[in-house]
C-alpha atoms as a PDB file:
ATOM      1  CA  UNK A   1       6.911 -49.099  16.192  1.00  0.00           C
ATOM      2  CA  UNK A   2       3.660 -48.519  17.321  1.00  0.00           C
ATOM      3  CA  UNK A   3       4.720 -46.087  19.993  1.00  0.00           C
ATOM      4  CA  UNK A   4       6.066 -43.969  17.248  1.00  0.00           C
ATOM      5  CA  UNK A   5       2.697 -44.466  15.273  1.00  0.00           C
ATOM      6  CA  UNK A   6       0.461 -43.369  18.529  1.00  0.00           C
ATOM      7  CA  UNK A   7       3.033 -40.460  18.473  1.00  0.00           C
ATOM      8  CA  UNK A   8       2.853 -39.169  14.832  1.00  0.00           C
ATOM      9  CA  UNK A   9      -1.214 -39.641  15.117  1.00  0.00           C
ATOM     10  CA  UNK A  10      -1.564 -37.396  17.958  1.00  0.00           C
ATOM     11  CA  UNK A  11       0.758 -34.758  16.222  1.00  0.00           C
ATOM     12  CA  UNK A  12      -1.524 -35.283  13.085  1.00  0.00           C
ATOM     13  CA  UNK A  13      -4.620 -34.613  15.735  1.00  0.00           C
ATOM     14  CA  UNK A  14      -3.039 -30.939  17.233  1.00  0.00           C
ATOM     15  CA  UNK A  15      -2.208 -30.063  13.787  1.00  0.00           C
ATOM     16  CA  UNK A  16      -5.435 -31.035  12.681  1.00  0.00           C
ATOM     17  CA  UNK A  17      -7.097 -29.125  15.917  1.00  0.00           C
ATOM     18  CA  UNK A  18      -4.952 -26.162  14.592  1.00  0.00           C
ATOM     19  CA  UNK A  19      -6.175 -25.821  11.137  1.00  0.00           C
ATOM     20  CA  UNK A  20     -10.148 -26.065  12.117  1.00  0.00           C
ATOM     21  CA  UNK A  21      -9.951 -24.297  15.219  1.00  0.00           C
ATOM     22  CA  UNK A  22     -12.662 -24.925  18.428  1.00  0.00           C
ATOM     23  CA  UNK A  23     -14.583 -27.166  17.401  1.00  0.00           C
ATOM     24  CA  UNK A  24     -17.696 -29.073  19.746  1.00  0.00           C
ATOM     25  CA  UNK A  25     -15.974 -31.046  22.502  1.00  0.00           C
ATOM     26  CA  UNK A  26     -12.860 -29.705  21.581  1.00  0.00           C
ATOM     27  CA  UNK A  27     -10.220 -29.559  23.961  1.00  0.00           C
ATOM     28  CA  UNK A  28      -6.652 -27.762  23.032  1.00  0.00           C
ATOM     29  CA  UNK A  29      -3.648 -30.015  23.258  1.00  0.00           C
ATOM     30  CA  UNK A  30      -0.754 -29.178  25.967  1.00  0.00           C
ATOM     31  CA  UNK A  31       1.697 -28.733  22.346  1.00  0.00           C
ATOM     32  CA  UNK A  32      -1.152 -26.646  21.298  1.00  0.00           C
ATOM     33  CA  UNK A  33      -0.854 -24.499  24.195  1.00  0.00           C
ATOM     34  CA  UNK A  34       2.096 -24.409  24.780  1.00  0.00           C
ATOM     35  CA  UNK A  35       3.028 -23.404  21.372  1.00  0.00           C
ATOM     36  CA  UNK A  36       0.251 -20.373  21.665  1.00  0.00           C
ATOM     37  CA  UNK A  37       2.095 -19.461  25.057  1.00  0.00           C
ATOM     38  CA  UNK A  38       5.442 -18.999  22.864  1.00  0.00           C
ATOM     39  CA  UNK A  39       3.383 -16.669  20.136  1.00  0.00           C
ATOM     40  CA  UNK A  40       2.195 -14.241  22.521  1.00  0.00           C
ATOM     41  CA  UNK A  41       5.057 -13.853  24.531  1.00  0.00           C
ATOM     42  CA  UNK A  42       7.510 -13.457  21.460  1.00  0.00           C
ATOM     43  CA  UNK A  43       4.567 -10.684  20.386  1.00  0.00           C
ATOM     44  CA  UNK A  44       4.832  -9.703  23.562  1.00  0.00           C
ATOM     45  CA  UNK A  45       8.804  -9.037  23.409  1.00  0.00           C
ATOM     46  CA  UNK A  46       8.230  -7.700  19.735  1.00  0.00           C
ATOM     47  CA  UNK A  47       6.197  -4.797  21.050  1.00  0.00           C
ATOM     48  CA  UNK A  48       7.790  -4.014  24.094  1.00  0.00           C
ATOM     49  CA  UNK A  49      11.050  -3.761  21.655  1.00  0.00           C
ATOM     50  CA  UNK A  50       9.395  -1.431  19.559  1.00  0.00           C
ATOM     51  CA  UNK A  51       8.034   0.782  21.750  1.00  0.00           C
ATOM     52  CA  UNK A  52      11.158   0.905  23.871  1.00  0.00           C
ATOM     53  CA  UNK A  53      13.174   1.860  20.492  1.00  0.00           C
ATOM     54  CA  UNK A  54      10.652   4.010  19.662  1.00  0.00           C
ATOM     55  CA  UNK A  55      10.555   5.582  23.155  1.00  0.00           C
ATOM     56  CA  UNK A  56      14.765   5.830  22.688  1.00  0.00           C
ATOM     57  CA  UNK A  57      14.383   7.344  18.991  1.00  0.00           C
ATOM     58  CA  UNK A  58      12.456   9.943  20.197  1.00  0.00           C
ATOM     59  CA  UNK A  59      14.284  11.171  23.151  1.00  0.00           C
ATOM     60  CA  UNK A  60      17.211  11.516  21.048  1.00  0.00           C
ATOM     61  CA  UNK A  61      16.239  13.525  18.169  1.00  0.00           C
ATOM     62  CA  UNK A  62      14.089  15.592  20.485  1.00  0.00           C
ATOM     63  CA  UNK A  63      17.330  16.598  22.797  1.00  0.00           C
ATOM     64  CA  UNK A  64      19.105  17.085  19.802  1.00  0.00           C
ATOM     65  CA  UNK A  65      16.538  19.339  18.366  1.00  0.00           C
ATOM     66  CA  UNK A  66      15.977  21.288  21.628  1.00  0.00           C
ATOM     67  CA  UNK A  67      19.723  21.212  23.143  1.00  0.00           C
ATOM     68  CA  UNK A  68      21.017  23.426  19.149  1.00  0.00           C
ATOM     69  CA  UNK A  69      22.063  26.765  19.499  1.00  0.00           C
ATOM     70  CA  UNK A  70      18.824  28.325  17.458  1.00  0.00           C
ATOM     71  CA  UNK A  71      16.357  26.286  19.056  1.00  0.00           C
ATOM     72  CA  UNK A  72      14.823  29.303  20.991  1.00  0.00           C
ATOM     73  CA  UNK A  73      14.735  31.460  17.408  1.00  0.00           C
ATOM     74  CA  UNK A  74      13.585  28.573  15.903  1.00  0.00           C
ATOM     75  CA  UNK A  75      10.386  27.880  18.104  1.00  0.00           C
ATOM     76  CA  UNK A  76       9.337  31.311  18.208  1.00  0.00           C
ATOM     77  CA  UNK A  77       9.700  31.534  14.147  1.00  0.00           C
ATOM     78  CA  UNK A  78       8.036  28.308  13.137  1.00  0.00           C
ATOM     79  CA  UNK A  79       6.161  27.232  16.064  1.00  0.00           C
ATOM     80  CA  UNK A  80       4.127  29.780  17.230  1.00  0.00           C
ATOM     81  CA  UNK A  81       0.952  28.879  19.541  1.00  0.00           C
ATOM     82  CA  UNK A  82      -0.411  32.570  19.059  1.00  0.00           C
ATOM     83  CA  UNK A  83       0.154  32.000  15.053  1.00  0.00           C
ATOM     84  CA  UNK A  84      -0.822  28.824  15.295  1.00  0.00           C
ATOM     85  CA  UNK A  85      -4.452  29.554  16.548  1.00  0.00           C
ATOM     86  CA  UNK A  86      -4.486  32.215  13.751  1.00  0.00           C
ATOM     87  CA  UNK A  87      -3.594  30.323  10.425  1.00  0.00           C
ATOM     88  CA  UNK A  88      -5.434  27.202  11.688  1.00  0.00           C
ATOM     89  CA  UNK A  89      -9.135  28.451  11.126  1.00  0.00           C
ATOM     90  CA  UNK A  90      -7.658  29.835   7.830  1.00  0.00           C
ATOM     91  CA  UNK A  91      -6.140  27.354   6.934  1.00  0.00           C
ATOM     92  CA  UNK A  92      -8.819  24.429   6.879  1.00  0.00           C
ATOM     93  CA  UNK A  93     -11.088  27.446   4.851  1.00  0.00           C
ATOM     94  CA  UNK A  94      -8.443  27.238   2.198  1.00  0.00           C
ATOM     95  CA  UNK A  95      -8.040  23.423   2.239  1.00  0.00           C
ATOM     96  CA  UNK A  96     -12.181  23.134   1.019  1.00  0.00           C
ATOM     97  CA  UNK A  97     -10.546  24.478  -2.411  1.00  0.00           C
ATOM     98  CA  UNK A  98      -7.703  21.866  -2.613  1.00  0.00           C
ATOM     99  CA  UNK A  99     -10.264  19.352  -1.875  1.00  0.00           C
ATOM    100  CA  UNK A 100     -12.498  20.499  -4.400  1.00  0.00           C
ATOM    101  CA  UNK A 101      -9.692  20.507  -7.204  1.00  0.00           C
ATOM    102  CA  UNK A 102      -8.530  17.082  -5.675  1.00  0.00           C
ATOM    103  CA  UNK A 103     -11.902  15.365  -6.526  1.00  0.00           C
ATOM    104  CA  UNK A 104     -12.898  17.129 -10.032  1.00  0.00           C
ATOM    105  CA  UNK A 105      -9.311  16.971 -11.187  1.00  0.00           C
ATOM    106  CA  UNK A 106      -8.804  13.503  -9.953  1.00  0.00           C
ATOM    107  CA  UNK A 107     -11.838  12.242 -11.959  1.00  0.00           C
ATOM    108  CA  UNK A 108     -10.753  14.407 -15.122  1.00  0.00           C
ATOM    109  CA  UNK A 109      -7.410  12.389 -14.873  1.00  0.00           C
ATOM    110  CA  UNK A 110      -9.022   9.483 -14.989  1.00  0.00           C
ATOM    111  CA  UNK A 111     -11.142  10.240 -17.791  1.00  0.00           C
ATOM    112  CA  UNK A 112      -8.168  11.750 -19.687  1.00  0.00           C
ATOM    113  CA  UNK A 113      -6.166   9.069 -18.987  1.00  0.00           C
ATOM    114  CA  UNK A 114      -7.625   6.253 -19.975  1.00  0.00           C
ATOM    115  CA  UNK A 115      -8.415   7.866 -23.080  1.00  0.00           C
ATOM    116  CA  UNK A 116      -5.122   8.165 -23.687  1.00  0.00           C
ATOM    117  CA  UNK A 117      -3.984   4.886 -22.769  1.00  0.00           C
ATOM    118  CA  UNK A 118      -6.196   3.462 -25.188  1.00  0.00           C
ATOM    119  CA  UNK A 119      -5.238   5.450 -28.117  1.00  0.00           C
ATOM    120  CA  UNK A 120      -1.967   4.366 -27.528  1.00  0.00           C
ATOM    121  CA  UNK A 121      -2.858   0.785 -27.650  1.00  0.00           C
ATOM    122  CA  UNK A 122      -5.140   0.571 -30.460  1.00  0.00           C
ATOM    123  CA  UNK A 123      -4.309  -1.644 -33.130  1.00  0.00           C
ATOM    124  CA  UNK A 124      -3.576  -1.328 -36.775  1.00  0.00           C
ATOM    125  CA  UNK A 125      -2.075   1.330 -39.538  1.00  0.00           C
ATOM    126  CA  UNK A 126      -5.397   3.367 -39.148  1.00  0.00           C
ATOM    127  CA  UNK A 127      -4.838   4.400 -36.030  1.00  0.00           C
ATOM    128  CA  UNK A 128      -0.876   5.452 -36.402  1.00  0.00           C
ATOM    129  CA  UNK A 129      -1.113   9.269 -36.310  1.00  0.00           C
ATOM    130  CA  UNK A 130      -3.130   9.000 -33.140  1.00  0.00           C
ATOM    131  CA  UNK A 131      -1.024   6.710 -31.108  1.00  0.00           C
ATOM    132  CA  UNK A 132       1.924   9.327 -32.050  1.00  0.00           C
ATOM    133  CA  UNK A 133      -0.316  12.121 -31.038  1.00  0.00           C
ATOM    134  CA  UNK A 134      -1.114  10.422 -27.196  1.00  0.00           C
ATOM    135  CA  UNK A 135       2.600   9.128 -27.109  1.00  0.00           C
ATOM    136  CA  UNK A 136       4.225  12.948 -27.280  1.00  0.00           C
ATOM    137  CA  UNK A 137       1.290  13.737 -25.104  1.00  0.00           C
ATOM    138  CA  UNK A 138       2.748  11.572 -22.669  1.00  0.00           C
ATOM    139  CA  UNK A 139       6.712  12.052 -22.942  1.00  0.00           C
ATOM    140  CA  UNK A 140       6.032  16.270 -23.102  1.00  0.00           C
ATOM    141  CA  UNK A 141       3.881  16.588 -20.038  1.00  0.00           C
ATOM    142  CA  UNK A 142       5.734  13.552 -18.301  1.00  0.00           C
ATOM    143  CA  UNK A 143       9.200  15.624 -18.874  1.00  0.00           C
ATOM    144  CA  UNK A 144       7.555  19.194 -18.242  1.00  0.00           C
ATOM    145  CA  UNK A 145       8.014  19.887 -14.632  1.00  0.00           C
ATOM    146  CA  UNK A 146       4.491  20.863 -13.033  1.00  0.00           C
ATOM    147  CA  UNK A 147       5.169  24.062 -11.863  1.00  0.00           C
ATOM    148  CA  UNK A 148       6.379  25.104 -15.059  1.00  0.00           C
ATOM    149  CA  UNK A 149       3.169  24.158 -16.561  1.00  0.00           C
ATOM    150  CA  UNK A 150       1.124  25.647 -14.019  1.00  0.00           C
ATOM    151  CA  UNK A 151       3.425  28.847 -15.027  1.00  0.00           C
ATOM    152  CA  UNK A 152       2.511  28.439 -18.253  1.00  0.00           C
ATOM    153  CA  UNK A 153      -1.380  28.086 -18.303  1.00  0.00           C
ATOM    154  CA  UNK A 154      -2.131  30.157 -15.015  1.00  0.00           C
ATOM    155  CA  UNK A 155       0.315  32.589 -16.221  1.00  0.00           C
ATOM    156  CA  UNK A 156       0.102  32.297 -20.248  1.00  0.00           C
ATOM    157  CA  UNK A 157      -3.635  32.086 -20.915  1.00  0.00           C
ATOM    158  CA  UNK A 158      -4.985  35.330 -19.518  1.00  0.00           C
ATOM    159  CA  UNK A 159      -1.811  37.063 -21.392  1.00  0.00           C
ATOM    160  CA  UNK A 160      -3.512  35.951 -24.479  1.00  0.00           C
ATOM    161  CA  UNK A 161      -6.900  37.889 -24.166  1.00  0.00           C
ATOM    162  CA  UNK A 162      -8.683  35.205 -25.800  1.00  0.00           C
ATOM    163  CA  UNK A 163     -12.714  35.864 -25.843  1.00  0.00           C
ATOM    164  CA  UNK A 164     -14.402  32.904 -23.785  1.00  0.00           C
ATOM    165  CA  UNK A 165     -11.762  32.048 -22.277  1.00  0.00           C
ATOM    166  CA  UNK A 166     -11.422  31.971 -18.578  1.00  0.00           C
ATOM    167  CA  UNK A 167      -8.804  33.655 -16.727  1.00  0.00           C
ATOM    168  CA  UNK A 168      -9.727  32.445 -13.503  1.00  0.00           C
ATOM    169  CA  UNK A 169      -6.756  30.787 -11.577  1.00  0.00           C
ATOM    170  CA  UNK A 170      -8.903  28.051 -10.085  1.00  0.00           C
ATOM    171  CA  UNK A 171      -9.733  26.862 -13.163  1.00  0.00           C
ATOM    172  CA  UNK A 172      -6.424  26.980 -14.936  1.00  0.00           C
ATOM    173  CA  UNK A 173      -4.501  25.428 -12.365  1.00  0.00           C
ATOM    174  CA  UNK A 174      -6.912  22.594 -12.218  1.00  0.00           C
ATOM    175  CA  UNK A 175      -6.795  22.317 -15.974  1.00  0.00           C
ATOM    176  CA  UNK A 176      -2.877  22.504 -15.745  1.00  0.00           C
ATOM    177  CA  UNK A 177      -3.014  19.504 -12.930  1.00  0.00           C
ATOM    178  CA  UNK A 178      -5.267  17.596 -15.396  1.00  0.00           C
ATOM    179  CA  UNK A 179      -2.785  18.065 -18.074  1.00  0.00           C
ATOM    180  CA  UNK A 180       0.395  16.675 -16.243  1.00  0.00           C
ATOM    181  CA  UNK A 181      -1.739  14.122 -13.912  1.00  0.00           C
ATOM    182  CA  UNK A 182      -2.765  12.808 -17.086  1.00  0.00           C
ATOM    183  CA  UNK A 183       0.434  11.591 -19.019  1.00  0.00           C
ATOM    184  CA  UNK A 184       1.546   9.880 -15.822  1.00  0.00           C
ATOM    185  CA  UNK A 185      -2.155   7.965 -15.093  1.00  0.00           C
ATOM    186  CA  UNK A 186      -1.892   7.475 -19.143  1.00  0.00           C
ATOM    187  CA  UNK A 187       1.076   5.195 -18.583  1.00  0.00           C
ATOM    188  CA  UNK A 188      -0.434   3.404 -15.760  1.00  0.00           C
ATOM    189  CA  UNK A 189      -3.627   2.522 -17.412  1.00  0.00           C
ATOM    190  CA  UNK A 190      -1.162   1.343 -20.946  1.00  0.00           C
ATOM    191  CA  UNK A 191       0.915  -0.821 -18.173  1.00  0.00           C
ATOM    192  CA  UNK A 192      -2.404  -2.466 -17.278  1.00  0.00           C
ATOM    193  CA  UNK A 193      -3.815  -3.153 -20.506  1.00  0.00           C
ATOM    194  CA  UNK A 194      -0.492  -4.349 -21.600  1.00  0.00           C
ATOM    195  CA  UNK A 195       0.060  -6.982 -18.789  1.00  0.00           C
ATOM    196  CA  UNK A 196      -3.324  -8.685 -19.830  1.00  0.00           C
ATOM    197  CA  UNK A 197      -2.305 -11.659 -21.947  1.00  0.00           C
ATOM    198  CA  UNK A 198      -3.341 -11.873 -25.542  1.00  0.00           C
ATOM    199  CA  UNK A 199      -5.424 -14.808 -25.350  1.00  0.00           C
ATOM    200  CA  UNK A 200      -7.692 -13.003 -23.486  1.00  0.00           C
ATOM    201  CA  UNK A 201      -8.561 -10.991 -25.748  1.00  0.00           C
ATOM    202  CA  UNK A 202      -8.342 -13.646 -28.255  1.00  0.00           C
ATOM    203  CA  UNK A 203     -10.850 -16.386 -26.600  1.00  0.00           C
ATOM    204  CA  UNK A 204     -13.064 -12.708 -26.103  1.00  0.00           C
ATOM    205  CA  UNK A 205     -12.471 -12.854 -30.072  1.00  0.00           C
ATOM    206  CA  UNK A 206     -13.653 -16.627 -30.633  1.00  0.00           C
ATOM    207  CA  UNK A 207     -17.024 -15.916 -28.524  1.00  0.00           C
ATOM    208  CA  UNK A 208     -18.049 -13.704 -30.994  1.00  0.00           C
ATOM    209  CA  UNK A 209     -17.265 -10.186 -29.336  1.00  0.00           C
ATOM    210  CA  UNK A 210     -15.854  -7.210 -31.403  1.00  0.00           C
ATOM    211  CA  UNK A 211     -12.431  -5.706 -30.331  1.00  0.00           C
ATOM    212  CA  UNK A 212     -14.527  -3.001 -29.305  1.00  0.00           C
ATOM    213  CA  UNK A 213     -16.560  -5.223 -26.702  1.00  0.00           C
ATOM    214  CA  UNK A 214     -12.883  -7.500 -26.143  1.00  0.00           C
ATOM    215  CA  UNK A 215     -11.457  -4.208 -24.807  1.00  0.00           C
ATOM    216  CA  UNK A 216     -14.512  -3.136 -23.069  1.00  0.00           C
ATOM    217  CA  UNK A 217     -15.471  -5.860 -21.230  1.00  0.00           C
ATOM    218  CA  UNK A 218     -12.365  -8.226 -21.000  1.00  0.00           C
ATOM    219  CA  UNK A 219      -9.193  -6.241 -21.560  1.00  0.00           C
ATOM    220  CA  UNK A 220     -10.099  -2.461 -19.463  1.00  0.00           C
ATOM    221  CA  UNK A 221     -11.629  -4.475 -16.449  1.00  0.00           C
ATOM    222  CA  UNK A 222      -8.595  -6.623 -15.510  1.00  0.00           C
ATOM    223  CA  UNK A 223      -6.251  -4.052 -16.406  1.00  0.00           C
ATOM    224  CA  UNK A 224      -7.796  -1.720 -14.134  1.00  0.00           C
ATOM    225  CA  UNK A 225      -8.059  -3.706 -11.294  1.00  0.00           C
ATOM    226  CA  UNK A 226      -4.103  -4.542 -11.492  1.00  0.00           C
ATOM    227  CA  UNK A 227      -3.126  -1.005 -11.630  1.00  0.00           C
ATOM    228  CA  UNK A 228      -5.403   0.549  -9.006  1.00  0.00           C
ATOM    229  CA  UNK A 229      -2.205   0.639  -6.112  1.00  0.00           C
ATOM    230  CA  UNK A 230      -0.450   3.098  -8.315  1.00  0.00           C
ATOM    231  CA  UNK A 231      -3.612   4.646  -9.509  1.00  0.00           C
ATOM    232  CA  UNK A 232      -4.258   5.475  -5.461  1.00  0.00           C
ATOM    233  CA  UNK A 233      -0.750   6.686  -5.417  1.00  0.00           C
ATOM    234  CA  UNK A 234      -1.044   8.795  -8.155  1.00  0.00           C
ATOM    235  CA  UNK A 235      -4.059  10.521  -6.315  1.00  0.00           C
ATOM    236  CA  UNK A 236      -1.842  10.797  -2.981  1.00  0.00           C
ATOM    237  CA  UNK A 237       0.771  13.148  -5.107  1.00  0.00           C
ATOM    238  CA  UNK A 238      -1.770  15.217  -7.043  1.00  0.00           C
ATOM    239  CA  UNK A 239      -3.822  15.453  -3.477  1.00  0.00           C
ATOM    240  CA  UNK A 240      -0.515  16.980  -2.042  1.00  0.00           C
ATOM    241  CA  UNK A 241       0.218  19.079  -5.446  1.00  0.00           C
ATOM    242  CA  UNK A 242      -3.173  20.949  -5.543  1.00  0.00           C
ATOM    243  CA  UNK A 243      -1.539  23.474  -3.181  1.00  0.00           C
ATOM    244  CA  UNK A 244       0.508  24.385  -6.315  1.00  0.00           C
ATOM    245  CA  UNK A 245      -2.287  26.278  -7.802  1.00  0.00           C
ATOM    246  CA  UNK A 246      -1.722  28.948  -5.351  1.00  0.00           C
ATOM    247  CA  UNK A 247       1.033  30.558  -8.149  1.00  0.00           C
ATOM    248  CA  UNK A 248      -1.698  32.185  -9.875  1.00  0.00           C
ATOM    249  CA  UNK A 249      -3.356  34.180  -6.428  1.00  0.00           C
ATOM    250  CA  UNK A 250      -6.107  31.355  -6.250  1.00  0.00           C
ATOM    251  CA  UNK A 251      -6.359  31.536  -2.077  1.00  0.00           C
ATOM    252  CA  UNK A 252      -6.156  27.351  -0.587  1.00  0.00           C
ATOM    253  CA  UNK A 253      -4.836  26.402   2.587  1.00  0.00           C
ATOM    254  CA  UNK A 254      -0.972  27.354   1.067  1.00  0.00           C
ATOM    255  CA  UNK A 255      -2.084  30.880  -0.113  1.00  0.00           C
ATOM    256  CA  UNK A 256      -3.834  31.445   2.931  1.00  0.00           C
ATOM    257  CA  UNK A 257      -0.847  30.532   5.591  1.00  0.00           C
ATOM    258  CA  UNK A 258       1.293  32.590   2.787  1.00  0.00           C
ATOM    259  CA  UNK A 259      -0.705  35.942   3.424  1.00  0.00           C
ATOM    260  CA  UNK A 260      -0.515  35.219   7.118  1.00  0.00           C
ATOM    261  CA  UNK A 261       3.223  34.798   6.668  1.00  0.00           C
ATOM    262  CA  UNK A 262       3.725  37.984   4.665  1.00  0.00           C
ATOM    263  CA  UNK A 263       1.621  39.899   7.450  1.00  0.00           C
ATOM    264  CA  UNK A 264       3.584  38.686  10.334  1.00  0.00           C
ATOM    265  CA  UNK A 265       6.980  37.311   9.200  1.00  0.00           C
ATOM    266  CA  UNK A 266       6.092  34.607  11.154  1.00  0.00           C
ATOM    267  CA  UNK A 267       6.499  30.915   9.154  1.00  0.00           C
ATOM    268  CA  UNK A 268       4.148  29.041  11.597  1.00  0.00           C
ATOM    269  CA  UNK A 269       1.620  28.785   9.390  1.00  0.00           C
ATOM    270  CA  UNK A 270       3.457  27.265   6.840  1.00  0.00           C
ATOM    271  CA  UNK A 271       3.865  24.426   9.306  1.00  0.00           C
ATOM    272  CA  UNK A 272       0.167  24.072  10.093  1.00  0.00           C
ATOM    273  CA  UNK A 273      -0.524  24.334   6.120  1.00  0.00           C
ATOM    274  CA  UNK A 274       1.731  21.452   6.120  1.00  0.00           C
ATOM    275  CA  UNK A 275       0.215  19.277   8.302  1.00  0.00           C
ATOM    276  CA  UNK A 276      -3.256  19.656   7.064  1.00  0.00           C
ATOM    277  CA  UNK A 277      -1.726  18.030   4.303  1.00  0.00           C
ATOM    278  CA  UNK A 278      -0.337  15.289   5.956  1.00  0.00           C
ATOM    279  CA  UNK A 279      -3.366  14.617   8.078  1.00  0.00           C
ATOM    280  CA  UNK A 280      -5.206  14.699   5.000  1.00  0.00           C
ATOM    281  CA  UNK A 281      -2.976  12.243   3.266  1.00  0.00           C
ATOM    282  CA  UNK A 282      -2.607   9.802   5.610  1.00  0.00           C
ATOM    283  CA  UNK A 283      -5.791   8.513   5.529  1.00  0.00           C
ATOM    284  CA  UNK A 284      -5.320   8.213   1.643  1.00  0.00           C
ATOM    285  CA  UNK A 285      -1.643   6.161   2.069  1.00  0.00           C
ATOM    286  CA  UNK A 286      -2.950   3.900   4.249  1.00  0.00           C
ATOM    287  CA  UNK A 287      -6.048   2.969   2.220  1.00  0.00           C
ATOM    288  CA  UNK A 288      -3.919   2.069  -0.703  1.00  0.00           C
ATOM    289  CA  UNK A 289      -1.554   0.221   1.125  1.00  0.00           C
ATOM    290  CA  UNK A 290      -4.435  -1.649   2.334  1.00  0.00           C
ATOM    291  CA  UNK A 291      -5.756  -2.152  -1.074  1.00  0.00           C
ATOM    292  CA  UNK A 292      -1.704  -3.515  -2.093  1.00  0.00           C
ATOM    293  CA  UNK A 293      -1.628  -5.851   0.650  1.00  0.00           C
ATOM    294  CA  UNK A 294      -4.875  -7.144  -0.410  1.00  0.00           C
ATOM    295  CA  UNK A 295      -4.349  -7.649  -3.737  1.00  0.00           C
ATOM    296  CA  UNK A 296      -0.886  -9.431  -3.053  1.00  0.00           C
ATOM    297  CA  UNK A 297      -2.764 -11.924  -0.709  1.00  0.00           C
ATOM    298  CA  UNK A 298      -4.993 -12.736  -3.697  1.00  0.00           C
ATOM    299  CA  UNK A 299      -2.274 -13.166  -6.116  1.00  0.00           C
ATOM    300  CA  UNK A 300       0.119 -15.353  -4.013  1.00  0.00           C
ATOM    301  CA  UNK A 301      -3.388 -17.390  -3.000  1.00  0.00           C
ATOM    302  CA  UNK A 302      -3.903 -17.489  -6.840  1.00  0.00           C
ATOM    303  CA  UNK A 303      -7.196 -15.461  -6.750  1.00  0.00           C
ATOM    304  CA  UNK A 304      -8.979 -13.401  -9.208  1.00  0.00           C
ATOM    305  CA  UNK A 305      -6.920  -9.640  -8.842  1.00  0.00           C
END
């Protein structure tokens, strides 16, 4: 019996040494180490697994790739070096535009969006005709594919002649972006204010604030913060669709490796168009996953999200 009682208090000591770390005079038991041993070897394995997959993977698709009957004609059409050096300079000129639209259309969505979601959750009879009016805002340009709307207003506008009215294709396409971008971030932001309990806004109520302040400061804060993952996700997609605008002749990094392709007949620059994007997303993907795994270790640790 009191073997067994030395026994469990030493095992309550390591696990005690392993919640609170080093401390002074500290010294590791042999479990301790032992068990740290096992980690880093099975993390160890785990990598050198995973590399030597990877490593596999790799070889295969590439000698499948290069070992097909069109590989030669397909290198020389779509992976030019001489094209490549061409388009690239081009390229990253045109991409300053999609970046442009990407930050003043993103923040217009926003804007618009919100707007939206909140006219579709305001309260009472009063208010009816305009939650009808933002929900067929939402289901038409939700349902509307986006290059048919881009059609339309790049396209439709300047047929119209109207006076003060701009016909440039910058501009329209952005304004078409806003308009789809919208109805989808609409429904995000109504998703987060809906997910907010009511007695939130109720004790808000009992302190004295107006609906008006309830929203403001209790409701739209909480809701936002649960709904920024998809918000970041929405930006991703309209990041990658600003290369749409170049339908209407506006020249970003698509319309530029499209004149360079029409020159030469040569579809490398397509391919270097195409990962500009992707280097330019990445960055963007990752920081919202980061922001998603961040917000899940709050919730399951029953933080403040």
């Amino acid at each position: 019996m009191t073997v067994a009682k030395g026994e469990s208090a030493r095992e309550g000591a390591d696990d005690k040494g392993d919640m609170t770390g080093a401390g002074d005079g500290y010294v590791p038991s042999a479990r301790r180490l032992e068990r740290e041993r096992y980690k880093r070897a099975r993390a160890r394995r785990a990598t050198a697994v995973a590399a030597l997959s990877t490593l596999v993977t790799a070889a295969v698709l590439y000698l499948v790739v290069v070992d097909a009957p069109g590989w030669p004609r397909t290198k020389e059409t779509f992976f030019s070096a001489q094209y490549a050096r061409e388009a690239l300079p081009k390229v990253l000129e045109g991409l300053w535009l999609n970046v442009r639209l990407l930050v003043i259309c993103g923040a217009a969505v926003l804007v618009l969006g919100m707007l939206i979601a909140i006219a579709r959750t305001l309260r009472g009879p009063v208010f009816f005709p305009l939650r009808v009016l933002a929900a067929a805002y939402t289901d038409f340009f939700r349902g509307l594919p986006l290059i048919i709307n881009l059609m339309i207003v790049v396209l439709g506008v300047p047929a119209l002649r109207l006076q003060g009215v701009t016909v440039d294709p910058v501009l329209l396409g952005g304004t078409a972006l806003t308009l789809t971008y919208s109805a989808y971030v609409a429904e995000v932001f109504r998703a987060g204010i809906e997910s907010v309990h009511p007695s939130q806004r109720a004790a808000a109520r009992s302190l004295g604030l107006t609906n008006r302040q309830a929203l403001r400061y209790v409701v739209l804060p909480q809701a936002v913060r649960r709904q920024v993952p998809p918000l970041l996700n929405d930006l991703v997609s309209l990041q990658k669709d600003t290369g749409l605008v170049s339908i209407g002749g506006a020249v970003d990094a698509v319309r530029a490796a499209d004149i360079i392709v029409g020159r030469s007949l040569n579809y490398t620059p397509y391919i270097i168009a195409g990962l500009v994007f992707v280097a330019l997303t990445i960055p963007m993907t990752r920081f919202t996953d980061w922001v998603t795994a961040r917000m899940d270790r709050q919730r399951a640790q029953g933080g403040s999200l």
